[in-house]
C-alpha atoms as a PDB file:
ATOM      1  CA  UNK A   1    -181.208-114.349 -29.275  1.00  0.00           C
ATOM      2  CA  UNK A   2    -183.136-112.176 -26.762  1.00  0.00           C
ATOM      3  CA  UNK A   3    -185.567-110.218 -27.736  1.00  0.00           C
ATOM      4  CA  UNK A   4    -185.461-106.321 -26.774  1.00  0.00           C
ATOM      5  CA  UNK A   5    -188.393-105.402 -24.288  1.00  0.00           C
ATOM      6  CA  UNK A   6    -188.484-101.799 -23.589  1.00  0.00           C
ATOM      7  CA  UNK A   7    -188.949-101.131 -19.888  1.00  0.00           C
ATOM      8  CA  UNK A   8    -187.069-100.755 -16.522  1.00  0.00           C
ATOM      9  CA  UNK A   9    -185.693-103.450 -14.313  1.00  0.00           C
ATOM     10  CA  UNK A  10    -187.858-104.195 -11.205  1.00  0.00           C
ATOM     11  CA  UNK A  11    -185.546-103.926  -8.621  1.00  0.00           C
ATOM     12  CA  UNK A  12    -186.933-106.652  -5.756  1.00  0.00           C
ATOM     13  CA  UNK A  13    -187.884-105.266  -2.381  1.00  0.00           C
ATOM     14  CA  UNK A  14    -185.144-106.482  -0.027  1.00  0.00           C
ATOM     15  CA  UNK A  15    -186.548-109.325   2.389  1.00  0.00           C
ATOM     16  CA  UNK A  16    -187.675-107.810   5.778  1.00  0.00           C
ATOM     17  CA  UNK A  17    -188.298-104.162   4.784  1.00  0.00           C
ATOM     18  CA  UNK A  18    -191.621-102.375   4.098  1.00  0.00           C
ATOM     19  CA  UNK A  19    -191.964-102.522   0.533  1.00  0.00           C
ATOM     20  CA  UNK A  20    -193.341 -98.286   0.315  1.00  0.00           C
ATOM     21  CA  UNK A  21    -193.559 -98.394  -3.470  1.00  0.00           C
ATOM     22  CA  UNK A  22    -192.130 -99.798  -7.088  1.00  0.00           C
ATOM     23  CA  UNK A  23    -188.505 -99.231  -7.489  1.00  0.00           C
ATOM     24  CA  UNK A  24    -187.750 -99.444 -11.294  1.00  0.00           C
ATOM     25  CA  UNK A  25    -183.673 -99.058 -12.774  1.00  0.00           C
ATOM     26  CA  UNK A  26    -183.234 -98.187 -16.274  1.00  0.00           C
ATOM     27  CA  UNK A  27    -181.628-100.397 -18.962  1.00  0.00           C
ATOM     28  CA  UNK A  28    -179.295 -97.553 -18.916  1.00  0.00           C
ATOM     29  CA  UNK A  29    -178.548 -97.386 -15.897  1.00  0.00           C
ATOM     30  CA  UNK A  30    -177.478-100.966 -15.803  1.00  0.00           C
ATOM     31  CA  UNK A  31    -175.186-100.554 -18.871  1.00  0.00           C
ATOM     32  CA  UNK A  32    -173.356 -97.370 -17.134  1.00  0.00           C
ATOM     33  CA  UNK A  33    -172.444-100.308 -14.273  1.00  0.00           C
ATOM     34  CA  UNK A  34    -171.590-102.922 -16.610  1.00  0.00           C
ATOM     35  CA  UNK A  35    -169.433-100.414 -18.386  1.00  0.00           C
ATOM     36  CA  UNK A  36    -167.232 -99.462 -16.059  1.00  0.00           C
ATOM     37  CA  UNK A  37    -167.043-102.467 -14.110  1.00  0.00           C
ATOM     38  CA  UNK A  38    -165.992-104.241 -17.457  1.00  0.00           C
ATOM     39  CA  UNK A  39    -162.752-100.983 -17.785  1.00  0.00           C
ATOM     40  CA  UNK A  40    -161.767-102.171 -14.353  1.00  0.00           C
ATOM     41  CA  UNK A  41    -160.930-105.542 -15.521  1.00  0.00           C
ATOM     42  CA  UNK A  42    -156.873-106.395 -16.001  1.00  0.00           C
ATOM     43  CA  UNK A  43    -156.378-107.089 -19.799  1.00  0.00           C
ATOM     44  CA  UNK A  44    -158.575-105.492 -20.775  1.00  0.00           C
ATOM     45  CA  UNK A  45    -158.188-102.594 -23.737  1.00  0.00           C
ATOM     46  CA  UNK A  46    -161.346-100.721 -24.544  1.00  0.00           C
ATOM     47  CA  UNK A  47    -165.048-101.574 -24.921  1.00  0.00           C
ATOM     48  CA  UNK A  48    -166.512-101.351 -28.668  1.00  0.00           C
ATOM     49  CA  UNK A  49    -168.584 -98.735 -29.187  1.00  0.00           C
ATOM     50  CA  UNK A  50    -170.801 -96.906 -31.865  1.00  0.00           C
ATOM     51  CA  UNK A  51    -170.358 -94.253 -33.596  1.00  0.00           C
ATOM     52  CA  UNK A  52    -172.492 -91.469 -31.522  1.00  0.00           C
ATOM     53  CA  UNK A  53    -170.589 -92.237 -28.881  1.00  0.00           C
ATOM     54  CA  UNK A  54    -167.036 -92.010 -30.531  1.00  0.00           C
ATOM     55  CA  UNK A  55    -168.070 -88.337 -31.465  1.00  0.00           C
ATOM     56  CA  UNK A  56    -169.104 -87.686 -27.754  1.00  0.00           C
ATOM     57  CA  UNK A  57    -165.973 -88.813 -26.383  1.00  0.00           C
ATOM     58  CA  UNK A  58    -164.425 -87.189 -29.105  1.00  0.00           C
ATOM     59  CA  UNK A  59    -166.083 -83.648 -27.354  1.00  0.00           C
ATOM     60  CA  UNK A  60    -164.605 -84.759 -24.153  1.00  0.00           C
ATOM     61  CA  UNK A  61    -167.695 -86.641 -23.142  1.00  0.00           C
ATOM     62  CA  UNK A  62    -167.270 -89.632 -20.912  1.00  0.00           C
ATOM     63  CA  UNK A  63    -169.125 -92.759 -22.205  1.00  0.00           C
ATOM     64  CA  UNK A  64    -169.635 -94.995 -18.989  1.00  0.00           C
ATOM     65  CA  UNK A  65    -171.869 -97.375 -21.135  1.00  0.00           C
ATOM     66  CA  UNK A  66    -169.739 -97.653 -24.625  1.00  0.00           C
ATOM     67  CA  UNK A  67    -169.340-101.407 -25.743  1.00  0.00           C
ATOM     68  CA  UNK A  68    -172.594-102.967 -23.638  1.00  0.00           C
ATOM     69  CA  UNK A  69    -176.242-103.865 -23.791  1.00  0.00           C
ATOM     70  CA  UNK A  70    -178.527-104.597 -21.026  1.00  0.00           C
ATOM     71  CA  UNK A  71    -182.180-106.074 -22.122  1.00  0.00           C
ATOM     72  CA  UNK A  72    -184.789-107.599 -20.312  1.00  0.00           C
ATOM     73  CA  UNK A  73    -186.914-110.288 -22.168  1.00  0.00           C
ATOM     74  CA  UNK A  74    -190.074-111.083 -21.737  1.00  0.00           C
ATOM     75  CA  UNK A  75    -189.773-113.893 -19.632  1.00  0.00           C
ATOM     76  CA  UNK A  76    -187.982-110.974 -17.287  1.00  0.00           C
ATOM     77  CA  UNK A  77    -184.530-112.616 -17.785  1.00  0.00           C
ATOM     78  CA  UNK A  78    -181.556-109.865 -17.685  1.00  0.00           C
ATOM     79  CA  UNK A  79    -179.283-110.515 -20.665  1.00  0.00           C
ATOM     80  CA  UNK A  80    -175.971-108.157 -20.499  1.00  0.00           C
ATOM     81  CA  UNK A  81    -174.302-108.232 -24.234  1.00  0.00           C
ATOM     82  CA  UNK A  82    -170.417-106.795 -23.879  1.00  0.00           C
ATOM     83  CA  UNK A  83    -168.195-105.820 -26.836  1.00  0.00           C
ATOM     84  CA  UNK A  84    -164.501-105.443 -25.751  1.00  0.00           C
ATOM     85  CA  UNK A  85    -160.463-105.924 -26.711  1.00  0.00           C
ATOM     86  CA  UNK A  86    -158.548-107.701 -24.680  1.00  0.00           C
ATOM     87  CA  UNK A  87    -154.627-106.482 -24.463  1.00  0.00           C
ATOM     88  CA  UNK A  88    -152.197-108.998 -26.525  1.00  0.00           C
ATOM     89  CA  UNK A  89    -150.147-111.317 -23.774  1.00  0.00           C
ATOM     90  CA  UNK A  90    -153.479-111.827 -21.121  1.00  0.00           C
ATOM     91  CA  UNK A  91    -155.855-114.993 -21.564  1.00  0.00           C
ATOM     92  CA  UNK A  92    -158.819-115.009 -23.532  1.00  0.00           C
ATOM     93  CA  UNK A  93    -160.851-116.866 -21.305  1.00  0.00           C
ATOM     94  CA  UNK A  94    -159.465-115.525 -17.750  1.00  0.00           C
ATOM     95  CA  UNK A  95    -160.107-112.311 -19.070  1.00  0.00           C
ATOM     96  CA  UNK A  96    -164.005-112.506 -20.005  1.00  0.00           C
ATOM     97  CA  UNK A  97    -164.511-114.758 -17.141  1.00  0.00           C
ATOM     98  CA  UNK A  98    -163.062-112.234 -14.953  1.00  0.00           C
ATOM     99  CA  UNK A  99    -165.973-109.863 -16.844  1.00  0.00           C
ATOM    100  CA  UNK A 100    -168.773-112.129 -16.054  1.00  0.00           C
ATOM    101  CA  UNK A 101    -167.814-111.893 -12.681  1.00  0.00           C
ATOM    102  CA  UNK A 102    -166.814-108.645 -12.142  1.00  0.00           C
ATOM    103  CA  UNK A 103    -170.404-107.072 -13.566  1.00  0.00           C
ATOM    104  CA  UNK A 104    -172.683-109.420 -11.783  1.00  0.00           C
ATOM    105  CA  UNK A 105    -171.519-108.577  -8.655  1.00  0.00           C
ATOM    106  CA  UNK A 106    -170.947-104.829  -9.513  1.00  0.00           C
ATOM    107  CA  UNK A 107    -174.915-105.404 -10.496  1.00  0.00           C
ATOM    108  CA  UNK A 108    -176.235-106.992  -7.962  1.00  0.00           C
ATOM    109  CA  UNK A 109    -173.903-104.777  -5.127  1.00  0.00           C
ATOM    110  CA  UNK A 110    -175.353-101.929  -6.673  1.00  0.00           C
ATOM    111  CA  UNK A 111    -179.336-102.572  -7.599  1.00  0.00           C
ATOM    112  CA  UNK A 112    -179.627-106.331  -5.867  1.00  0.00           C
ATOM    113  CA  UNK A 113    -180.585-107.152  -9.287  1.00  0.00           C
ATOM    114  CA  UNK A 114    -179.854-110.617 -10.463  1.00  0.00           C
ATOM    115  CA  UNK A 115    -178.409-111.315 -13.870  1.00  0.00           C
ATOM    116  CA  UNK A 116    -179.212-114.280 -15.959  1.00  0.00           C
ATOM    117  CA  UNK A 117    -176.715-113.743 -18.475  1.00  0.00           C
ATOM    118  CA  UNK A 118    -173.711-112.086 -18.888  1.00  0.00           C
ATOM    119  CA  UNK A 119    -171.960-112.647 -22.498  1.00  0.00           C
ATOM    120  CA  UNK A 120    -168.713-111.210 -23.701  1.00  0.00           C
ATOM    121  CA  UNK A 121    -167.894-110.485 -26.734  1.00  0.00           C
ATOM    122  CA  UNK A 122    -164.235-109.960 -27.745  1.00  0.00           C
ATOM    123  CA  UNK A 123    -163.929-107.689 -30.512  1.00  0.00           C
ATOM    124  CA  UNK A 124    -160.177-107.759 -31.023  1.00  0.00           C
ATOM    125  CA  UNK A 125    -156.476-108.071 -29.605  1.00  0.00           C
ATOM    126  CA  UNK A 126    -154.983-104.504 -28.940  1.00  0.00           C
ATOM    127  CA  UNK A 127    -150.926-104.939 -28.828  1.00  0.00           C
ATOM    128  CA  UNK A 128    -148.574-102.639 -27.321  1.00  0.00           C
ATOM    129  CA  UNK A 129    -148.540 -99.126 -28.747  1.00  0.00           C
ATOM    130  CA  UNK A 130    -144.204 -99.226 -30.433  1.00  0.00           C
ATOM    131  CA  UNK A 131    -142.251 -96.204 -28.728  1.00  0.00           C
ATOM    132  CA  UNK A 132    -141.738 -93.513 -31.537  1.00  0.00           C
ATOM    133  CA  UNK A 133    -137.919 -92.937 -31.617  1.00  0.00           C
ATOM    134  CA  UNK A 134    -137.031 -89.301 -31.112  1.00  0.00           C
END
């Protein structure tokens, strides 16, 4: 497993411009964009998340990040870690492929940062909530 390096991703200076300084993006940063690029994916429930930020959402606090860890080795790989539940009825495998996808482009769209790996974890099948009879 990766080992956690704490610093900020080095976002390249695009080809053909004047590079004018160091552009760094924090870990957090990247998790916020993993996050909700991961809640935008059909068939999928929730993301996992800890228990600091089950009391903040609890407060009404939005927790774009909940469920996923971004860490750069020391080789300067990008290693995105997601926790989620998929809905009962949608494919496994569709489902955190569609996740792969869907936060290495949202990444790279956003901060033309490159990941190396993207791995979902599914954390558990959510079924349909029953309709309490009146």
């Amino acid at each position: 497993m990766a080992e956690k390096v704490t610093k900020a991703f080095i976002q390249p200076t695009p080809s053909g411009k004047e590079e004018l300084g160091q552009i760094e993006v924090a870990p957090e940063v990247i998790e916020v964009i993993a996050g909700i690029a991961t809640t935008e994916v059909e068939g999928v429930a929730a993301t996992r998340g800890n228990f600091a930020s089950g009391v903040a959402e609890r407060f009404g606090k939005k927790v774009h990040s909940k469920g996923v860890k971004a860490i750069i080795t020391e080789e300067g790989q990008i290693v995105i870690d997601v926790f989620c539940s998929v809905k009962y009825g949608f494919s496994i495998p569709k489902v955190a492929k569609e996740v792969q996808t869907v936060i290495r482009q949202a990444i790279l769209n956003m901060t033309s940062i490159d990941t190396n790996e993207v791995n979902v974890h599914i954390t558990a099948i959510q079924f349909e909530q029953a309709k309490e009879a009146e």
